[in-house]
Protein backbone atom coordinates (compact mmCIF):
# COMPACT_ATOMS: atom_id res chain seq x y z
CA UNK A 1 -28.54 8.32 -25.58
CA UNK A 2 -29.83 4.62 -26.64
CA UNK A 3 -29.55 3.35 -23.43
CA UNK A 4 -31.41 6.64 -21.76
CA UNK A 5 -33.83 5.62 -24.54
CA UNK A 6 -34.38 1.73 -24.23
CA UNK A 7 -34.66 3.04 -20.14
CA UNK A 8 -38.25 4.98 -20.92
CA UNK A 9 -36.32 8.34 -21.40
CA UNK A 10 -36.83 10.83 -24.03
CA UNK A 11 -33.48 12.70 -25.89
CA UNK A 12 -34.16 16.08 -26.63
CA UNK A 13 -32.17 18.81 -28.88
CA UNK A 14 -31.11 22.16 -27.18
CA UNK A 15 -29.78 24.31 -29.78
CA UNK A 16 -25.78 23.80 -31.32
CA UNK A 17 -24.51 26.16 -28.80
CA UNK A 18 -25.40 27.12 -25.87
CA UNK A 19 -24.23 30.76 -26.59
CA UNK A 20 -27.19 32.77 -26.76
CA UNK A 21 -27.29 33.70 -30.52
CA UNK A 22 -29.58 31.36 -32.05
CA UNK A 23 -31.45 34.28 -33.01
CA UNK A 24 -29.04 37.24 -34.17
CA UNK A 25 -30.28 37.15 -37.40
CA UNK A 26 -32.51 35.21 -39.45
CA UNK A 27 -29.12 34.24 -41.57
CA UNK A 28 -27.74 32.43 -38.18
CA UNK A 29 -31.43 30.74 -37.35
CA UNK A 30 -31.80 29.25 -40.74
CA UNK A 31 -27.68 27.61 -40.72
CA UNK A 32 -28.32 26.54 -37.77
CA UNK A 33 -32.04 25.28 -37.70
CA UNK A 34 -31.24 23.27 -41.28
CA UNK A 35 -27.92 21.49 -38.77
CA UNK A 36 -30.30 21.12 -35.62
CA UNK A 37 -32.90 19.40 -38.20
CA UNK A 38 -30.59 17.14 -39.57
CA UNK A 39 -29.38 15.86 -35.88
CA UNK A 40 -33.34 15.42 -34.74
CA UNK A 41 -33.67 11.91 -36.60
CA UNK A 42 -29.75 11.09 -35.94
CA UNK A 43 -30.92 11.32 -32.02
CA UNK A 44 -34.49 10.58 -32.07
CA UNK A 45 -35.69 13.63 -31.14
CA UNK A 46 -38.87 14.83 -31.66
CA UNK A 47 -38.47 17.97 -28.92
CA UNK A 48 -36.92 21.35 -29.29
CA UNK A 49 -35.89 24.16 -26.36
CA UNK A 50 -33.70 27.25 -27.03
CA UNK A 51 -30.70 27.50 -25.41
CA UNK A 52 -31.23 30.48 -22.64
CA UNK A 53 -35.28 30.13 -23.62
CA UNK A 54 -35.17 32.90 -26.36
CA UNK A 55 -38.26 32.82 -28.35
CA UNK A 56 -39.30 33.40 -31.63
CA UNK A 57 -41.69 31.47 -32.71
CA UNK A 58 -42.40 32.25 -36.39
CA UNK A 59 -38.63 31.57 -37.00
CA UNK A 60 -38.72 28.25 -35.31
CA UNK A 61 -41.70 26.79 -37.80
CA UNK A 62 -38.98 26.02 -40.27
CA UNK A 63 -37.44 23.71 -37.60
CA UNK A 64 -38.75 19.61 -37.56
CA UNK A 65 -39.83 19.38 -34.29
CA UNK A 66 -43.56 18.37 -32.79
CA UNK A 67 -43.25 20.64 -29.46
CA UNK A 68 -41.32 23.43 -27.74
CA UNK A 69 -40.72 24.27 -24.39
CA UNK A 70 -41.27 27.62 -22.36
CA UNK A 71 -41.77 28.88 -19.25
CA UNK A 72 -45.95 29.80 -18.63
CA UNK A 73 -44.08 32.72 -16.75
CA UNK A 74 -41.11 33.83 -15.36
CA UNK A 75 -39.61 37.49 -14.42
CA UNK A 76 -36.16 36.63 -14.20
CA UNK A 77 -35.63 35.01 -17.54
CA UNK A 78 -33.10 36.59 -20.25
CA UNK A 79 -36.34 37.51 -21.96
CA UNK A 80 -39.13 37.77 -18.65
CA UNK A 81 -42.66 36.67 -19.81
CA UNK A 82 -43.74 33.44 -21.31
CA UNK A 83 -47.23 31.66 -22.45
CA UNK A 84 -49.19 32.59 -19.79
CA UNK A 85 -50.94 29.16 -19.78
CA UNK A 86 -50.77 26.07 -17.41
CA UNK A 87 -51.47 23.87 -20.41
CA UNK A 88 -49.76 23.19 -23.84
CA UNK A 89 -51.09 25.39 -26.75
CA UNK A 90 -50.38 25.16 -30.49
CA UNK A 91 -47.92 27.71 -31.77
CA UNK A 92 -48.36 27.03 -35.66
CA UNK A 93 -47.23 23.35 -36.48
CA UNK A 94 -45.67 21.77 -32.66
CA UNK A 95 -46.91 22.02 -29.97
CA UNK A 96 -45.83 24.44 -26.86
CA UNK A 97 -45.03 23.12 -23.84
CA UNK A 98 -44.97 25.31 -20.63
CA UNK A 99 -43.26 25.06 -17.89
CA UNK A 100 -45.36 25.76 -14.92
CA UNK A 101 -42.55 25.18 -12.69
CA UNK A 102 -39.97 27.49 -11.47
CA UNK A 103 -36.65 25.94 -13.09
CA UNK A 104 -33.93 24.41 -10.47
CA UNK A 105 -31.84 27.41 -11.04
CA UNK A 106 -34.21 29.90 -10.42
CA UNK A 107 -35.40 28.38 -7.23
CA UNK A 108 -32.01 27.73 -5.93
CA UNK A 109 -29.46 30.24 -7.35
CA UNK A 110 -31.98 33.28 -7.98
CA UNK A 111 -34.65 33.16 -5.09
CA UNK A 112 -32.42 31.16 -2.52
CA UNK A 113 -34.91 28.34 -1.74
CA UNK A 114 -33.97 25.48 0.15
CA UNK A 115 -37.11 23.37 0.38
CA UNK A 116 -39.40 22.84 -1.94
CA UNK A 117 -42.31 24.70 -0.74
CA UNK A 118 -42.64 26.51 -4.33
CA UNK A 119 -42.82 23.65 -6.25
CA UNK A 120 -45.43 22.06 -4.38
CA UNK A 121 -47.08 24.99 -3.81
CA UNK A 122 -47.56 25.68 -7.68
CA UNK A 123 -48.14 22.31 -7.85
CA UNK A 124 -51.40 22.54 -5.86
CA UNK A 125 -52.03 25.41 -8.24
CA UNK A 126 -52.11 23.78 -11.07
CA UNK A 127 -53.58 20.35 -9.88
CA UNK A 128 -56.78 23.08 -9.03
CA UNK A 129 -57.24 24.00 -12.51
CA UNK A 130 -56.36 20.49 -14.07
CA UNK A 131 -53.05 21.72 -15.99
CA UNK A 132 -49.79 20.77 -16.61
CA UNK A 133 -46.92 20.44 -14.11
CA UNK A 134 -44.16 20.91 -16.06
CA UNK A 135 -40.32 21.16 -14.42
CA UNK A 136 -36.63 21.75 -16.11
CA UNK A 137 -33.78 20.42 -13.71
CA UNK A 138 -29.95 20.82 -14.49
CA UNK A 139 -27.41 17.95 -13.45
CA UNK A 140 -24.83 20.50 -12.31
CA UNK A 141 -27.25 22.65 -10.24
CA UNK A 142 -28.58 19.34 -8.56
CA UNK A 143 -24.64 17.76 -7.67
CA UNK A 144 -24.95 20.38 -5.01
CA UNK A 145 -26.44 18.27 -2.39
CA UNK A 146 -29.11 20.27 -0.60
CA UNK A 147 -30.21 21.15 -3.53
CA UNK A 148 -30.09 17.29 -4.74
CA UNK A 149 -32.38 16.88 -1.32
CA UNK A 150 -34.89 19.15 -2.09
CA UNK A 151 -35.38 17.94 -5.36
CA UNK A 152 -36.21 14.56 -4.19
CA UNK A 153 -38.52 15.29 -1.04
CA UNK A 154 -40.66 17.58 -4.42
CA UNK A 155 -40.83 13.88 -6.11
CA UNK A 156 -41.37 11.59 -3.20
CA UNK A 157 -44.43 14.32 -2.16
CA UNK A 158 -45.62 14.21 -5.84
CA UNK A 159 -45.39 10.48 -5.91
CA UNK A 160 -47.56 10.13 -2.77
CA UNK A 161 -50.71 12.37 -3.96
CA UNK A 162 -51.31 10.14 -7.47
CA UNK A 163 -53.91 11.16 -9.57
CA UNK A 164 -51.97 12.59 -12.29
CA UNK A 165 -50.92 11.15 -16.15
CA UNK A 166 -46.43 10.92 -15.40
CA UNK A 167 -45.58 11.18 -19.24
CA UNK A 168 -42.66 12.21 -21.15
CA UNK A 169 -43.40 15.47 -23.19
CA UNK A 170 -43.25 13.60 -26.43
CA UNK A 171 -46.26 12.18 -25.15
CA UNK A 172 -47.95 14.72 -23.76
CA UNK A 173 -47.54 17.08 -27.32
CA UNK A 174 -48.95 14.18 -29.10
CA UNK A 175 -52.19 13.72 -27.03
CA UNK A 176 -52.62 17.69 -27.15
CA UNK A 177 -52.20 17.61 -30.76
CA UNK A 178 -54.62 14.77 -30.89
CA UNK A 179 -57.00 16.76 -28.62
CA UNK A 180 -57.10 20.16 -30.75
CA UNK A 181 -57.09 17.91 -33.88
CA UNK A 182 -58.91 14.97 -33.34
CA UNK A 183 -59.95 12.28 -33.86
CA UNK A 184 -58.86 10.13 -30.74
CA UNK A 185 -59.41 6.59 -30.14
CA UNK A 186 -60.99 5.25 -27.48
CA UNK A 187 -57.97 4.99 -25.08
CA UNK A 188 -57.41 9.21 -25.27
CA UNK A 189 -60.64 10.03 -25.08
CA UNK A 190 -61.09 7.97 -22.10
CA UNK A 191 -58.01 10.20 -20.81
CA UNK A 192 -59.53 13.24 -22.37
CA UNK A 193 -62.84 12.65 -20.27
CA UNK A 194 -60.71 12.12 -17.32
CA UNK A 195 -59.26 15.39 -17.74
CA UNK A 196 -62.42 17.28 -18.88
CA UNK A 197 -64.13 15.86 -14.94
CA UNK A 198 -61.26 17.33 -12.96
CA UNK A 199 -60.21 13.65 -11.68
CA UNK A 200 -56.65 13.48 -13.57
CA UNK A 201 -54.01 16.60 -14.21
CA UNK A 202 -50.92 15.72 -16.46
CA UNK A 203 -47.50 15.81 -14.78
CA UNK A 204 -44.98 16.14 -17.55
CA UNK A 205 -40.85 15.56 -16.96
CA UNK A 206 -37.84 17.31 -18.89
CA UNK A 207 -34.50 16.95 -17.92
């Protein structure tokens, strides 16, 4: 994780277990939300997502964490909806981070894409109304190799159209923050301008 770190990568925390009852009762959230917020300095984490993406969002105030990630919207999710936004939004104290992308998975596994014409054609979506591209990728989903292809021709396209902010989410959540909040100095608000004229979008990246 320290050399991920030292590389420009960010370390994020995804739950203790990735079994799907984070949230059976409040008893389970709170033993395992005071472990999960003991690991967050240990790892340098300052990013939270749920394992399977279950919400709740009043439970998950109690947790140490300045943002959260879920999907702005997605039908085949173990819990279908989401934020409904193509930018980040406060949800009490963090921050919440969409993502605006279909996941890997999803695209792959679910739908049975093999290009990625989705991807860039959200991406076009978003770039129209100045939001947030925001994409979750899993290592084991992407050893398959035409799905490791497709991946890349999405990021050598992105790379070639520019215009965009490439931060890690940590970032991102504390320029929002900084936005809703204020004040910002001179450097973010030159950004925030930017963003206000339509001539930059934010591109965030979560793996």
């Amino acid at each position: 994780m320290r050399d991920l770190q030292d590389r420009g990568f960010e370390v994020g925390l995804h739950g203790l277990k990735h079994d799907g009852r984070l949230f059976d009762s409040y008893q389970e959230f709170d033993c395992r939300a005071r472990r999960i917020n003991k690991h967050l300095p240990a790892f340098r984490a300052v990013g939270f997502r749920s394992p399977l993406r279950h919400p709740n969002p009043e439970w998950m105030q109690s947790l140490a964490v300045e943002y959260d990630c879920f999907f702005d919207t997605d039908p085949f999710e173990p819990m279908p909806g989401g934020t409904m936004s193509l930018w980040p939004i406060m949800i009490g104290h963090f921050v919440e981070l969409p993502y605006t992308l279909p996941q890997d998975f999803t695209l792959t596994e679910v739908v049975g894409e093999r290009t990625p014409r989705i991807w860039l054609e959200k991406a076009d979506f978003i770039a129209r109304f100045h939001g947030m591209a925001l994409l979750i990728t899993h290592p084991d989903y992407l050893s398959d190799p035409a799905h490791l292809r497709m991946y890349q021709e999405f990021l050598e396209v992105m790379c070639g159209r520019g215009g965009f902010w490439h931060a890690l989410p940590r970032d991102v959540a504390e320029w929002w923050r900084r936005r809703v909040f204020g004040p910002v100095e001179s450097a973010d608000w030159q950004l925030e301008a930017e963003m206000r004229e339509g001539r930059l979008q934010v591109a965030g990246r979560h793996n």
